[in-house]
C-alpha atoms as a PDB file:
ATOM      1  CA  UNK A   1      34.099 -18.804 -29.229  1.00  0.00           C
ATOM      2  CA  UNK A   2      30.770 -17.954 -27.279  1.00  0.00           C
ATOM      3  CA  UNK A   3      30.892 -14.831 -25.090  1.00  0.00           C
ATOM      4  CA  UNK A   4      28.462 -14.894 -22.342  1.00  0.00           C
ATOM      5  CA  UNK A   5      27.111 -11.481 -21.041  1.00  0.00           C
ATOM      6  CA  UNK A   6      26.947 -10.831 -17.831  1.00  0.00           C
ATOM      7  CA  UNK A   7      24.310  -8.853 -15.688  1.00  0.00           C
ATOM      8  CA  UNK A   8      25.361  -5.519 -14.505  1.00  0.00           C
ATOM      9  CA  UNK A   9      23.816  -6.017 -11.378  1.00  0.00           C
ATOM     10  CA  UNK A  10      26.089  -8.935 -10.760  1.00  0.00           C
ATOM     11  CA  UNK A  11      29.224  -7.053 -11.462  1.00  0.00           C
ATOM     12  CA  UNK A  12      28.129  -4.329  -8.513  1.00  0.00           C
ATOM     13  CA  UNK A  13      26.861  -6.975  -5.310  1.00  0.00           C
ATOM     14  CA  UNK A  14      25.707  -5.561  -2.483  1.00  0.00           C
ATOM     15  CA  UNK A  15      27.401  -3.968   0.466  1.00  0.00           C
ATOM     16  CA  UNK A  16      25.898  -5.173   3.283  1.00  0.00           C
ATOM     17  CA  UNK A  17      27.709  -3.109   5.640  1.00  0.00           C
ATOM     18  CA  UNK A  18      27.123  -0.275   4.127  1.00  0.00           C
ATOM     19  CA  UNK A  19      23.062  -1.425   3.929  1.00  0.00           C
ATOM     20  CA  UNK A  20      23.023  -2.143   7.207  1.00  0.00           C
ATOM     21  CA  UNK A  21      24.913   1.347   8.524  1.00  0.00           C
ATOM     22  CA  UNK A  22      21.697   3.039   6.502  1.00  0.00           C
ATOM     23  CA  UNK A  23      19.208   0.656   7.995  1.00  0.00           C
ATOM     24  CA  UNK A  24      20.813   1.041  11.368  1.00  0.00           C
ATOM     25  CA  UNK A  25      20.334   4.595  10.986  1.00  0.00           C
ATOM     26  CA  UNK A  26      16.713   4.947   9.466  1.00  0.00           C
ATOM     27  CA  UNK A  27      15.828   2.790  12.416  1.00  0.00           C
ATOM     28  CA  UNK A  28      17.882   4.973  15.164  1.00  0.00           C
ATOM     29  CA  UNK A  29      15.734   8.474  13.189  1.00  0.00           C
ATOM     30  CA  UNK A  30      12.478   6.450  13.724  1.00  0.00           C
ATOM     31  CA  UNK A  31      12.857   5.149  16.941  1.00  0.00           C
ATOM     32  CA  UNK A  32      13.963   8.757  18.340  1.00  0.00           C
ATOM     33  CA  UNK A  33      10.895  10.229  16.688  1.00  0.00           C
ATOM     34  CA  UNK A  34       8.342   7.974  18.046  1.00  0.00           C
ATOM     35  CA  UNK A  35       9.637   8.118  21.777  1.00  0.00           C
ATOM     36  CA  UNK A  36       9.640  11.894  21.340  1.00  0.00           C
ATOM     37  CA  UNK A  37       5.888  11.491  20.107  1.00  0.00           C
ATOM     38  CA  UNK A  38       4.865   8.545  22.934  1.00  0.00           C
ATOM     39  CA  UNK A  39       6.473  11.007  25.519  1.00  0.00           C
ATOM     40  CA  UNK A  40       3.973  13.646  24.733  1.00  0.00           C
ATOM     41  CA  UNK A  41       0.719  11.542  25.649  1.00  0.00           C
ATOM     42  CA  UNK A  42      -0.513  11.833  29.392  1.00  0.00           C
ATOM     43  CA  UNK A  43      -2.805   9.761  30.273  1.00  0.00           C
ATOM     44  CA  UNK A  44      -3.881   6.770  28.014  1.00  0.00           C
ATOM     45  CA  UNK A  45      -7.066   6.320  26.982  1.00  0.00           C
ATOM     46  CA  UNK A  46      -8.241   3.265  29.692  1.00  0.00           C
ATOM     47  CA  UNK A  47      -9.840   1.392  26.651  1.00  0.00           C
ATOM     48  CA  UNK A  48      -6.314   1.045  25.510  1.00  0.00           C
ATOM     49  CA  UNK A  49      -4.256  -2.417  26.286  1.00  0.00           C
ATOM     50  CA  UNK A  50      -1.610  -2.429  28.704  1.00  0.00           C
ATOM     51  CA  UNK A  51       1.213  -2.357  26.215  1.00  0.00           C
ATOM     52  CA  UNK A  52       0.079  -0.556  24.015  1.00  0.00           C
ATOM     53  CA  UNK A  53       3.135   1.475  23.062  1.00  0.00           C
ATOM     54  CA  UNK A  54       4.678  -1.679  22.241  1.00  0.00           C
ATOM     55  CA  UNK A  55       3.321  -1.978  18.523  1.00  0.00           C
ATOM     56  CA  UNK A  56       4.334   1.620  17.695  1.00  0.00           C
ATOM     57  CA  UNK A  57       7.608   1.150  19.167  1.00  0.00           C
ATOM     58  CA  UNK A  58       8.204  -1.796  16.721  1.00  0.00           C
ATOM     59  CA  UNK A  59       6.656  -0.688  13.530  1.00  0.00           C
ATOM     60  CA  UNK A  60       8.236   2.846  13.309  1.00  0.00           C
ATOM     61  CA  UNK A  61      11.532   1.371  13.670  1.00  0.00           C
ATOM     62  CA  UNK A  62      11.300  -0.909  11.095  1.00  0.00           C
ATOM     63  CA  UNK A  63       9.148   1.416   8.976  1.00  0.00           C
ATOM     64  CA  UNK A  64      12.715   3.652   9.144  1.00  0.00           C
ATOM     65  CA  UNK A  65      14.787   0.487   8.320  1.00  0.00           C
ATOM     66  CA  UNK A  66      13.050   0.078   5.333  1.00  0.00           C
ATOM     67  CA  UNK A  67      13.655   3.693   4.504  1.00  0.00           C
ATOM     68  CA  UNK A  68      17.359   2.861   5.030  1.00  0.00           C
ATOM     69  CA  UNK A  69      17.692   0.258   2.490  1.00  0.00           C
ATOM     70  CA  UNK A  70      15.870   2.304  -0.163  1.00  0.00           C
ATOM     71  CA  UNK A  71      17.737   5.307   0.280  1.00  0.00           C
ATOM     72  CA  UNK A  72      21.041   2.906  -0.328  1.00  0.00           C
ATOM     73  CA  UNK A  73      19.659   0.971  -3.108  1.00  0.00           C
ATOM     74  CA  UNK A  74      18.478   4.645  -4.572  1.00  0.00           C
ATOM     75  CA  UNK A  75      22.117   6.301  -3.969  1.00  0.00           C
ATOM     76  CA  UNK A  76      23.638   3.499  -4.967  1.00  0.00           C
ATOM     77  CA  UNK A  77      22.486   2.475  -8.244  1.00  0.00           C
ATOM     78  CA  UNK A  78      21.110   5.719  -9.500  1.00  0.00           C
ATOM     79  CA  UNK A  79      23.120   5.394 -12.272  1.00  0.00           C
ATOM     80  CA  UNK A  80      21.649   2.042 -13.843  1.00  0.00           C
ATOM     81  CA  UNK A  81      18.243   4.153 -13.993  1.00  0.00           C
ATOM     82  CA  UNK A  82      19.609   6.966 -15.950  1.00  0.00           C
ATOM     83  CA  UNK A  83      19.325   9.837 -12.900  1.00  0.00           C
ATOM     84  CA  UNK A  84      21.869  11.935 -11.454  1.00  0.00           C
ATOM     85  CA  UNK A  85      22.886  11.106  -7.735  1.00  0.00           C
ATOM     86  CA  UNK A  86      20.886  14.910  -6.228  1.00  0.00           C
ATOM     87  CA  UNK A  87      17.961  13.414  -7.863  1.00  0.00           C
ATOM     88  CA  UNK A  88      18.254   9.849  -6.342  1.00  0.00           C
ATOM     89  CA  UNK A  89      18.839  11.366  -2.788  1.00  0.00           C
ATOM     90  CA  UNK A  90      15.883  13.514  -3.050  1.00  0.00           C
ATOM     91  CA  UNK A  91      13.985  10.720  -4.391  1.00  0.00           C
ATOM     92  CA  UNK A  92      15.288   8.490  -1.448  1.00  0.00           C
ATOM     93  CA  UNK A  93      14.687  11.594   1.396  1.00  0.00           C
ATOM     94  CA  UNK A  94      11.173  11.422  -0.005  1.00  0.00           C
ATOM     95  CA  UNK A  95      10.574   7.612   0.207  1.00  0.00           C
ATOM     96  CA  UNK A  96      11.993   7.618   3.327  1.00  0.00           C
ATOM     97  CA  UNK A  97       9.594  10.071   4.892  1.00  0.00           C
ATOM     98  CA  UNK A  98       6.738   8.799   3.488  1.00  0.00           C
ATOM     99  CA  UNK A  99       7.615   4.791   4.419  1.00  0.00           C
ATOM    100  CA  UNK A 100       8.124   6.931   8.358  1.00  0.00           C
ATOM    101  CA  UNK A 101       4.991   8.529   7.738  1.00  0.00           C
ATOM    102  CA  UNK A 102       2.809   5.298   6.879  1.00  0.00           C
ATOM    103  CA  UNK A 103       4.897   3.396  10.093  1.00  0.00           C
ATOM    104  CA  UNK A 104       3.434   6.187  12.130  1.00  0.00           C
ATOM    105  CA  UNK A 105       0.179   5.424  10.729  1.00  0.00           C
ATOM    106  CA  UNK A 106       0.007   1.542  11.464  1.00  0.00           C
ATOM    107  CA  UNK A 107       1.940   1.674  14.897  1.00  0.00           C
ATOM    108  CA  UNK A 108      -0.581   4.121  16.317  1.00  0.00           C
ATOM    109  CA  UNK A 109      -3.641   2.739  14.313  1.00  0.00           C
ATOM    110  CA  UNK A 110      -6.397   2.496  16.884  1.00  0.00           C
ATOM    111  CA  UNK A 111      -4.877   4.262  19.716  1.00  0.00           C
ATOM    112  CA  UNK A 112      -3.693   7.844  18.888  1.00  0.00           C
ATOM    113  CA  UNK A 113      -4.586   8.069  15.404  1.00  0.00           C
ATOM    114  CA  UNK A 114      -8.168   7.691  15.010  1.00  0.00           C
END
């Protein structure tokens, strides 16, 4: 009798609620931060477009989201990459700032951050 093997991976599916509560909440983190940040600016530069606030208010957001899912996939399977679960968080934290960091970057490319 032939035993097939079966991938780990398939044996541990995804929770999407749980994926989605971490999304949800990178999204919420980036959101707050770039109204707090578009709050702060006075008067536009008139060179600007209309909307301009618009692309920020998007990309952040789902710059966070991103961070979300990778912090879950991180903390989730830290195990199948051989790391303890302190090391997969910080790893995760640090993603996660960096992915909010580069969402800054595009969503006020050519308006604020020139």
């Amino acid at each position: 009798m032939m035993m097939v093997q079966q991938n780990e991976i398939q044996n541990q599916p995804v929770n999407m609620a749980a994926s989605g509560k971490r999304m949800l909440a990178g999204a919420v983190i980036g959101v707050v931060l770039i109204s707090l940040f578009l709050v702060g600016v006075g008067a536009p530069d008139p060179g600007w477009e209309k909307l301009w606030t618009i692309r920020p208010l998007v990309i952040v957001p789902f710059a966070g989201a991103i961070g979300g899912l990778c912090n879950y996939f991180f903390v989730r399977f830290h195990h199948k990459a051989g790391v303890s679960k302190a090391v997969a968080v910080i790893l995760s934290v640090v993603v996660f700032i960096l992915g909010l960091w580069l969402g800054f970057v595009l969503g006020l490319d050519g308006t604020l951050w020139n």
